[in-house]
C-alpha atoms as a PDB file:
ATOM      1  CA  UNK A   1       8.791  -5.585   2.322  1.00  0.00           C
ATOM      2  CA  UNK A   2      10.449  -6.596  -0.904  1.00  0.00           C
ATOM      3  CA  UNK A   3       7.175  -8.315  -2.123  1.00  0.00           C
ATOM      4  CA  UNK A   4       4.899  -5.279  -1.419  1.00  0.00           C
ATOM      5  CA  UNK A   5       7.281  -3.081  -3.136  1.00  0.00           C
ATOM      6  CA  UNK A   6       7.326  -5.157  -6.207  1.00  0.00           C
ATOM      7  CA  UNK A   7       3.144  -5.009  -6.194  1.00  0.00           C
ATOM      8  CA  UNK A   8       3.634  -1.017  -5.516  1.00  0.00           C
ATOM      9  CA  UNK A   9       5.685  -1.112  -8.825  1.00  0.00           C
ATOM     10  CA  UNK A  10       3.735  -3.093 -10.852  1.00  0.00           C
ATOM     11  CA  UNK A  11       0.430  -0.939  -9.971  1.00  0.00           C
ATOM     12  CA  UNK A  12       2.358   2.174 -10.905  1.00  0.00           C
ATOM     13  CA  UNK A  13       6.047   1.769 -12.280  1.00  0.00           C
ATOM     14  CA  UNK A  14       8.980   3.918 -11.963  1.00  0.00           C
ATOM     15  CA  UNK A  15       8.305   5.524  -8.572  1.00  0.00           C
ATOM     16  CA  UNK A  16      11.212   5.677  -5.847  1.00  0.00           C
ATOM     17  CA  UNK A  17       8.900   3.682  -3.416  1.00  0.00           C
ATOM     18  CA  UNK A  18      11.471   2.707  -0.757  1.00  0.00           C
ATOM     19  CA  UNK A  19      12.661   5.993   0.005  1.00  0.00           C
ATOM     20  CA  UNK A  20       8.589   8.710  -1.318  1.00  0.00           C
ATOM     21  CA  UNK A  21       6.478   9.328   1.891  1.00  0.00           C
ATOM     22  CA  UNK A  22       4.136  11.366   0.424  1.00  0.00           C
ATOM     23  CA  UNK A  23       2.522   8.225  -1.996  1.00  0.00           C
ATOM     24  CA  UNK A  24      -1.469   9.978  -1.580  1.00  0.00           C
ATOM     25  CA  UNK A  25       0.019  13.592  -0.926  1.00  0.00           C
ATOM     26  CA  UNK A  26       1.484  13.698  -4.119  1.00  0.00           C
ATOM     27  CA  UNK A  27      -1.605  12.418  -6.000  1.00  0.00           C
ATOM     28  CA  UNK A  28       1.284   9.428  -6.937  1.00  0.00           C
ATOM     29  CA  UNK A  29      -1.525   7.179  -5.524  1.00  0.00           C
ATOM     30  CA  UNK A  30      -4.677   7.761  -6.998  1.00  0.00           C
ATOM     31  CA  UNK A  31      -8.095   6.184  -5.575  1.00  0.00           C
ATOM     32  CA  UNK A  32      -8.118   3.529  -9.149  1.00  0.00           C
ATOM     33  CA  UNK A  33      -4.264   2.278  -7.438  1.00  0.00           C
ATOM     34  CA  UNK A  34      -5.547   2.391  -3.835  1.00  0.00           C
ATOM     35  CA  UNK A  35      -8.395  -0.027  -5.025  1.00  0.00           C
ATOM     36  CA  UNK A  36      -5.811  -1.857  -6.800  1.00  0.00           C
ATOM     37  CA  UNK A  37      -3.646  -1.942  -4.271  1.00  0.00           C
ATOM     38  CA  UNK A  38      -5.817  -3.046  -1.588  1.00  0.00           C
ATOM     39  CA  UNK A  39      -6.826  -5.900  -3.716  1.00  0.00           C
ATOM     40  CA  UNK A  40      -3.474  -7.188  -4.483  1.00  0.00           C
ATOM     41  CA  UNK A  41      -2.507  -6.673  -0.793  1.00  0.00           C
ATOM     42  CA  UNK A  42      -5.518  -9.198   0.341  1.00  0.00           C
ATOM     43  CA  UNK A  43      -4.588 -11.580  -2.003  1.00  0.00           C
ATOM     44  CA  UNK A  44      -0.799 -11.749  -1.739  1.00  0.00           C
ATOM     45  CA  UNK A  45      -0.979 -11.582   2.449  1.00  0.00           C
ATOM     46  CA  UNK A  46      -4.501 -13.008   2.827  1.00  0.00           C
ATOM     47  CA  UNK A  47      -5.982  -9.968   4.854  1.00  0.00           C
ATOM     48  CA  UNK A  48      -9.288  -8.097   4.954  1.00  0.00           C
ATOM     49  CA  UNK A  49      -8.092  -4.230   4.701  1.00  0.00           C
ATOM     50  CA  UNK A  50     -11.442  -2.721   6.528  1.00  0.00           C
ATOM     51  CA  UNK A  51     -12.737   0.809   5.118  1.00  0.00           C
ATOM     52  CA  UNK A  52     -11.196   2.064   8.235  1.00  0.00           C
ATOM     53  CA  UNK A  53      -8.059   1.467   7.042  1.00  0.00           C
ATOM     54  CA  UNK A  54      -8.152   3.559   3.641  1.00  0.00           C
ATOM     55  CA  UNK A  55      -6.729   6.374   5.517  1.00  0.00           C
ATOM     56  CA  UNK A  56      -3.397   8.216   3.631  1.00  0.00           C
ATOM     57  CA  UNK A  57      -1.266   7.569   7.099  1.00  0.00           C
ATOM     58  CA  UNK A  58      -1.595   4.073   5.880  1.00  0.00           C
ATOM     59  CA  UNK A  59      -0.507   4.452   2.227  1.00  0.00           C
ATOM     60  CA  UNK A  60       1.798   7.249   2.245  1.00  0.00           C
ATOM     61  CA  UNK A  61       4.782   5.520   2.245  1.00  0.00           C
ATOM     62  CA  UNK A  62       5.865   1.752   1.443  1.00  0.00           C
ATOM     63  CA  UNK A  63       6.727   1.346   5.353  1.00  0.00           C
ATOM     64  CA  UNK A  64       3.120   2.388   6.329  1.00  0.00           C
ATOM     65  CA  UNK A  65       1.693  -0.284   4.051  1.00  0.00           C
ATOM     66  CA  UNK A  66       3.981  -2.765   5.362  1.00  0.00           C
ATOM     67  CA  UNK A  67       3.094  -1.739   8.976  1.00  0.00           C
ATOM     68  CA  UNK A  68      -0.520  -1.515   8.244  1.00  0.00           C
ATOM     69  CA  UNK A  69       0.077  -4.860   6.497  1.00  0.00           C
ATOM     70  CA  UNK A  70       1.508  -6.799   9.830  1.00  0.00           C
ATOM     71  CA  UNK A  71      -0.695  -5.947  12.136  1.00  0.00           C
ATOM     72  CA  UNK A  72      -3.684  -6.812  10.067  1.00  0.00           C
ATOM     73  CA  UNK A  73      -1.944 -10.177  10.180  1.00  0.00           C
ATOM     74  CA  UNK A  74      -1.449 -10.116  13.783  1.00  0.00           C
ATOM     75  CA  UNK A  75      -4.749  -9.383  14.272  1.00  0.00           C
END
């Protein structure tokens, strides 16, 4: 959880991302840092984030990503 945190703050810096659960609500996410966040995501935990995935229940909050994040690598 640490790591994705650091790769949420280095797409967009200075948000409270452990504690915001509103990431796409808010418009904090926009679709350039989804892209951007997807890609970093792949790379750093060697996944394949389907279309069907780019949902805001998955990236509303830090904990969503991570959860989204495991099971891809369960999978």
């Amino acid at each position: 959880m640490e790591r994705l945190l650091e790769i949420l703050g280095d797409i967009i810096p200075g948000e409270d991302y452990e504690n915001c659960t509103t990431l796409v609500d808010d418009n904090i996410l926009d679709s350039f840092a989804i892209l951007s966040l997807v890609s970093a995501l792949e790379e750093e935990y060697d996944i394949m984030i389907s279309p069907a995935e780019l949902v805001p229940a998955n990236f509303n909050s830090a904990k969503a990503l991570y959860e989204m994040v495991q099971r891809l690598q369960d999978e």
